[in-house]
Protein backbone atom coordinates (compact mmCIF):
# COMPACT_ATOMS: atom_id res chain seq x y z
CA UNK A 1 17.61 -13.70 -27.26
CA UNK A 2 18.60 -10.18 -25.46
CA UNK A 3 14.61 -9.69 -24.60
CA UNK A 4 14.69 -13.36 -22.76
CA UNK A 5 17.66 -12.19 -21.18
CA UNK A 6 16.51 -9.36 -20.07
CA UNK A 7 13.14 -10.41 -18.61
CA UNK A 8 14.75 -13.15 -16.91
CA UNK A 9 17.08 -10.68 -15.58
CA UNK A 10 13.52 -8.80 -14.49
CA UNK A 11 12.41 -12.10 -13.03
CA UNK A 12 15.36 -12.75 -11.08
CA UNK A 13 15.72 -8.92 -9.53
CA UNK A 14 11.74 -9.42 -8.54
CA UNK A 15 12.66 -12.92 -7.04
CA UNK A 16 15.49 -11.26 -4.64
CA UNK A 17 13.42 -8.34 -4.05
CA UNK A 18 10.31 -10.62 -2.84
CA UNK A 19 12.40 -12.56 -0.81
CA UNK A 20 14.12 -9.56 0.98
CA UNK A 21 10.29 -8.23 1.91
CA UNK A 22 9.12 -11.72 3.10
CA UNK A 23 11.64 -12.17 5.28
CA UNK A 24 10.93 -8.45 6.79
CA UNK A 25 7.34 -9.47 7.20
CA UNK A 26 8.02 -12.53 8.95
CA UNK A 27 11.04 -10.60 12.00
CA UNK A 28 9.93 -7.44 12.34
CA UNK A 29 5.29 -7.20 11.68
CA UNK A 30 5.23 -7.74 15.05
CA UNK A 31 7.68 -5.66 16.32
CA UNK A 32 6.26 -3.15 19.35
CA UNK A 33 7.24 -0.18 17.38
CA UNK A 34 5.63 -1.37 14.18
CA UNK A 35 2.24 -2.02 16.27
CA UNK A 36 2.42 1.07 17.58
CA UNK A 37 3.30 3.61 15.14
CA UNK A 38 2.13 1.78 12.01
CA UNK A 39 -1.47 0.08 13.30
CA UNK A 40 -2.86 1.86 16.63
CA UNK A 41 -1.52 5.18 15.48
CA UNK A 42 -3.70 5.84 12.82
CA UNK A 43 -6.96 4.02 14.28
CA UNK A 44 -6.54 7.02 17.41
CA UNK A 45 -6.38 9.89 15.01
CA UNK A 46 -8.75 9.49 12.95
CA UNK A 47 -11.03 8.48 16.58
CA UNK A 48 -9.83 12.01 18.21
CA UNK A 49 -10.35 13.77 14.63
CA UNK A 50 -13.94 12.11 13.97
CA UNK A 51 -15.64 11.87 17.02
CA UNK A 52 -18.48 14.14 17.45
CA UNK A 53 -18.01 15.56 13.92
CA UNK A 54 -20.83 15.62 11.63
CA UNK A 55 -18.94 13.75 9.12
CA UNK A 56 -20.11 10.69 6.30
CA UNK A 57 -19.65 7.57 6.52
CA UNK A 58 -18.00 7.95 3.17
CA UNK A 59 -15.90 11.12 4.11
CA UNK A 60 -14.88 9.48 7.02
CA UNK A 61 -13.80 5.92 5.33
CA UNK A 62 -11.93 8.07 3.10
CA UNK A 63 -10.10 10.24 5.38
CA UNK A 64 -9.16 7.09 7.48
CA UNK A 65 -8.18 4.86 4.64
CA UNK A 66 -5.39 7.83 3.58
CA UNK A 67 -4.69 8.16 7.32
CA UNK A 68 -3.91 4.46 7.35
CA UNK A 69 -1.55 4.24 4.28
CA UNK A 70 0.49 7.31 5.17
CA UNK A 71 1.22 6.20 8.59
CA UNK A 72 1.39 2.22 8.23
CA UNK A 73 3.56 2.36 5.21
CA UNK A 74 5.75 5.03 6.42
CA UNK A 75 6.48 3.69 9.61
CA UNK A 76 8.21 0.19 8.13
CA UNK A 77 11.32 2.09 6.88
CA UNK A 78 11.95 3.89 10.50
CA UNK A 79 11.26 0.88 12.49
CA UNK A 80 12.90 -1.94 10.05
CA UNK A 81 16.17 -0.58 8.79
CA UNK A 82 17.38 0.63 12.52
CA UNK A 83 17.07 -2.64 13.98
CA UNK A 84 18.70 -4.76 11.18
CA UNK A 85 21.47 -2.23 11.24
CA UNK A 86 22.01 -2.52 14.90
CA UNK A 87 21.93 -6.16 14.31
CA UNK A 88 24.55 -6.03 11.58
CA UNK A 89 21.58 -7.60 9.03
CA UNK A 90 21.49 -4.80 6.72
CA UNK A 91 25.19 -4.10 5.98
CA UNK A 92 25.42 -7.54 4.83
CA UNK A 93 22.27 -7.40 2.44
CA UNK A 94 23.91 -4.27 1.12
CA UNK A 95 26.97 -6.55 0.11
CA UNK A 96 24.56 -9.39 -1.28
CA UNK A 97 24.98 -10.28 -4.76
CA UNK A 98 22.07 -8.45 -5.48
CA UNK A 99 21.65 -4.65 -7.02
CA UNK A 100 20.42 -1.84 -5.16
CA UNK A 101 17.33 -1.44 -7.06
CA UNK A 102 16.26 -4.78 -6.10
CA UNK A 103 16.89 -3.96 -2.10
CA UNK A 104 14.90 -0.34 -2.14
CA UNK A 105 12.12 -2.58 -3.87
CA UNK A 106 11.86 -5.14 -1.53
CA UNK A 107 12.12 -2.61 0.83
CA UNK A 108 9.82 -0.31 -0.47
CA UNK A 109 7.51 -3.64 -0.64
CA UNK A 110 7.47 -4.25 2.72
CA UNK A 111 5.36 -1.08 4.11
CA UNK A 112 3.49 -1.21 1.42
CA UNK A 113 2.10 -4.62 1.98
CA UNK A 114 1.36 -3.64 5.49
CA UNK A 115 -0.64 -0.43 4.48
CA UNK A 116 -2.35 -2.48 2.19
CA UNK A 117 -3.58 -5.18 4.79
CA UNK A 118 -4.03 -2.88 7.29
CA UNK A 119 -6.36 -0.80 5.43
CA UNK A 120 -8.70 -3.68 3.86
CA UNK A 121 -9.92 -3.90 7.84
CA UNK A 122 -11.39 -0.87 7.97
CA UNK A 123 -12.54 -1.07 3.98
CA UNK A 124 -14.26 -4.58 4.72
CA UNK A 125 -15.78 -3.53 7.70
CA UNK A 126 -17.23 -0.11 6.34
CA UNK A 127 -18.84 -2.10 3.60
CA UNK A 128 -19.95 -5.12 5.08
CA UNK A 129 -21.58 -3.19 8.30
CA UNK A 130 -22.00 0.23 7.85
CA UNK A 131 -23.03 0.02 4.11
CA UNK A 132 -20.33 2.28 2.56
CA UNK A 133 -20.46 2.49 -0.70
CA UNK A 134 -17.52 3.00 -3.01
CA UNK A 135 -17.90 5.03 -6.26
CA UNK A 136 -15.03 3.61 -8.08
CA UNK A 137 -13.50 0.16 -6.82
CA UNK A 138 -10.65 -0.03 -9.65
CA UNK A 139 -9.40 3.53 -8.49
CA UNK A 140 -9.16 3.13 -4.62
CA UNK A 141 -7.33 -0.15 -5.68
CA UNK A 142 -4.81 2.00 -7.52
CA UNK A 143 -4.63 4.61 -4.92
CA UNK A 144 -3.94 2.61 -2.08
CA UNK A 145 -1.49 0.57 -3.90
CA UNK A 146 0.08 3.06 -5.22
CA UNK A 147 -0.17 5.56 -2.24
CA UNK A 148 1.58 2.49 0.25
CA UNK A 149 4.48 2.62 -2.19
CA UNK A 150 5.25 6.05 -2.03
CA UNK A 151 4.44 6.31 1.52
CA UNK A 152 7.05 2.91 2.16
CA UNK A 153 9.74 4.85 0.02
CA UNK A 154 9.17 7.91 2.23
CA UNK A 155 10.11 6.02 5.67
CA UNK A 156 12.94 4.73 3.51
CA UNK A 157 14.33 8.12 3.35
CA UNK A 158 14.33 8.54 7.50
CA UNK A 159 15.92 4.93 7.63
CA UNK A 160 18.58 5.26 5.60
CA UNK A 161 19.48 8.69 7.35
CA UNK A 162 23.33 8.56 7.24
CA UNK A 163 24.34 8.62 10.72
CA UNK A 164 25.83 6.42 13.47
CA UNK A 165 22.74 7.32 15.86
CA UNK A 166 20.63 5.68 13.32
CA UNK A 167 21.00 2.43 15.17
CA UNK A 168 18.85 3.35 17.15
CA UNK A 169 14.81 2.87 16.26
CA UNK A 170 13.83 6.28 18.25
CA UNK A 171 16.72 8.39 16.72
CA UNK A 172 14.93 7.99 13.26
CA UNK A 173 11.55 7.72 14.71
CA UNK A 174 11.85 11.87 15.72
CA UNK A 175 12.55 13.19 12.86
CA UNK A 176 10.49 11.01 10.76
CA UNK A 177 7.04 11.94 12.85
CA UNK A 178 8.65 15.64 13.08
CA UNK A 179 8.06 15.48 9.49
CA UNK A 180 4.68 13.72 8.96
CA UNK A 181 2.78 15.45 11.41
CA UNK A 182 2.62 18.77 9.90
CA UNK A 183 2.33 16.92 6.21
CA UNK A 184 -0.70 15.33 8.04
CA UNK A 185 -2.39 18.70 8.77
CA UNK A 186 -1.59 20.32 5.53
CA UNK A 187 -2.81 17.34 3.01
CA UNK A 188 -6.29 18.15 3.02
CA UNK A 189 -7.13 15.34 5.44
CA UNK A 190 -8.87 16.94 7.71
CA UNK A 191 -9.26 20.36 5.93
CA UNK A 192 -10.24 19.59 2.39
CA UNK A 193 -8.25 21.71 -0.16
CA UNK A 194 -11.20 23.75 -1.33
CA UNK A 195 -11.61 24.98 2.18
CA UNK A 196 -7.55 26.05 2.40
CA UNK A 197 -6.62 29.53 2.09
CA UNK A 198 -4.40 30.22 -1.36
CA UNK A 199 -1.15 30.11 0.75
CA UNK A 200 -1.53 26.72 2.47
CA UNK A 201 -3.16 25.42 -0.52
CA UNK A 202 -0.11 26.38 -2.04
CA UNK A 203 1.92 24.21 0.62
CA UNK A 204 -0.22 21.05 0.63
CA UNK A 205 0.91 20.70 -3.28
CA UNK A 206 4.07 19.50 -1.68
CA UNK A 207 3.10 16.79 -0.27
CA UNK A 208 2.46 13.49 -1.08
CA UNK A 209 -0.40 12.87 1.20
CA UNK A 210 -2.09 15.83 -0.37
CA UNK A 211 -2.15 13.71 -3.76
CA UNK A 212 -3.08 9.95 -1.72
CA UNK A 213 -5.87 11.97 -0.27
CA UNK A 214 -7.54 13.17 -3.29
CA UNK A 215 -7.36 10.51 -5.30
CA UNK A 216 -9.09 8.25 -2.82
CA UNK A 217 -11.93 10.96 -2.43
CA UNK A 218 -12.19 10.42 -6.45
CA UNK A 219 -12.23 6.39 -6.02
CA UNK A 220 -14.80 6.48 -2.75
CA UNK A 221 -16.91 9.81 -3.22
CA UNK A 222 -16.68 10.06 -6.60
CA UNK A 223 -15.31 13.29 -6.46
CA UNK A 224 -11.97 15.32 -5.60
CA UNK A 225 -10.28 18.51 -5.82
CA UNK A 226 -7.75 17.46 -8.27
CA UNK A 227 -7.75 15.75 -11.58
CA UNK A 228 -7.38 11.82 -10.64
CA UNK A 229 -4.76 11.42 -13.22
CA UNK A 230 -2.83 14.55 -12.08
CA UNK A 231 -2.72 12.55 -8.73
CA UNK A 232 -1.45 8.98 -10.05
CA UNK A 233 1.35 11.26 -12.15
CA UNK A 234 2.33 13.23 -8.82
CA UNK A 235 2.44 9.82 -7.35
CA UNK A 236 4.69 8.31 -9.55
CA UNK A 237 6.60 11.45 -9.35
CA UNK A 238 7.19 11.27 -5.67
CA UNK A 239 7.90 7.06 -5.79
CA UNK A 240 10.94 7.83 -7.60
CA UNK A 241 12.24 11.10 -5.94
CA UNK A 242 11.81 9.01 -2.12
CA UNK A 243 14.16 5.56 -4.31
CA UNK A 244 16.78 8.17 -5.83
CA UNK A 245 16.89 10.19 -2.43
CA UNK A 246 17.39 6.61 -0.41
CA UNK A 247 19.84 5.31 -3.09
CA UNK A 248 22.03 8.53 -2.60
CA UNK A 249 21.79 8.04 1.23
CA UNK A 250 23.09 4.25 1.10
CA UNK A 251 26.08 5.09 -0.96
CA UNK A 252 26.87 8.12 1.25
CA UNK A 253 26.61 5.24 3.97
CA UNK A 254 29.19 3.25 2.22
CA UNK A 255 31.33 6.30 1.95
CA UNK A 256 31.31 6.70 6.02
CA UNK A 257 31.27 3.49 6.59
CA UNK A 258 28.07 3.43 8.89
């Protein structure tokens, strides 16, 4: 009896949380910040970082696919949870009768559904035209996944930044691009990790994209730096530092009653 309970109890929380990111993809996908920052932004790096390099086609579908999750999924926090709180949307979802955990997944669901669909363009595409080929299909399933998760609960963190400028889309958009740009350059996206001296080697262990990255070099070229399952633990590791950061930042929120 408790175990029906409890996964109906599951069921339900999923059922909220599903909702909350459905209605998110229906206001705000085609929001001019969310184009811009979440699906033309990662497209023109990788262009300005590719062009006229002596790259693969495999190196390069790689490096774009990681571009495309960190940036896609990131960007839905930033851009989502400023407007509804400007709109007043988001205080009252925080008063629903539903639990926190259930919000921050929904949440976290939304930019990673958008990383996700964003990235099967290029991933098609690369296979169906310029004959990429994929070394291990189950584990660039996972990483993706996975990595658009993490990467959502990251642009939680900026969104939920408790302060009354946060209202404001560009006031979270700073700091949260402050922050990504040098994780970008220190991942081993476009300097692969072998390559790094010991010191920033040292420094891309800190980051999340550092992880995303290898493990899709393991699921495309068959090969990464890391150990693949080191990566899905770091992974995991980050997912729940990002929810317990954001869940510390709503209820210091409540307490200043932003």
């Amino acid at each position: 009896m408790k175990h029906n309970k409890w996964l109906q109890r599951m069921q339900d929380e999923f059922a909220q949380a599903w909702v909350v990111a459905t209605k998110d993809v229906r206001v705000y996908y085609l929001a001019p910040p969310m184009i811009m920052f979440g699906l033309l932004l990662p497209f023109f790096l990788f262009a300005s970082f590719s062009i006229k390099r002596e790259i693969g086609v495999e190196i390069g579908m790689a490096r774009l696919l990681a571009l495309t999750t960190f940036f896609t999924a990131s960007s839905a926090g930033p851009v989502i949870i400023p407007m509804e709180r400007r709109t007043g949307t988001y205080d009252r979802l925080l008063v629903a009768p539903m639990s926190e955990v259930t919000l921050l997944l929904g949440k976290t669901i939304v930019g990673a559904f958008f990383a996700v669909a964003v990235s099967l363009v290029p991933l098609v595409l690369g296979l169906l035209f310029l004959r990429t080929t994929v070394a291990d299909s189950a584990w660039l399933a996972i990483g993706i996944v996975l990595a658009s998760l993490v990467f959502s609960a990251f642009g939680l963190v900026f969104g939920s930044i408790p302060t009354s400028s946060a209202t404001a889309v560009g006031s979270i958009m700073m700091p949260s691009t402050l922050v990504r740009w040098p994780l970008l350059f220190i991942s081993g996206v476009f300097v692969p990790l072998a390559e790094m001296v010991p010191l920033m080697r040292i420094a891309a262990y800190l980051s999340p994209l550092t992880y995303a990255q290898d493990l899709i070099n393991y699921a495309v070229l068959g090969v990464g730096y890391l150990n693949c399952w080191l990566d899905l633990l770091a992974l995991w590791v980050f997912l729940v530092a990002f929810l317990l950061s954001v869940s510390c930042m709503h209820r210091r929120i409540r307490q200043l009653g932003y």
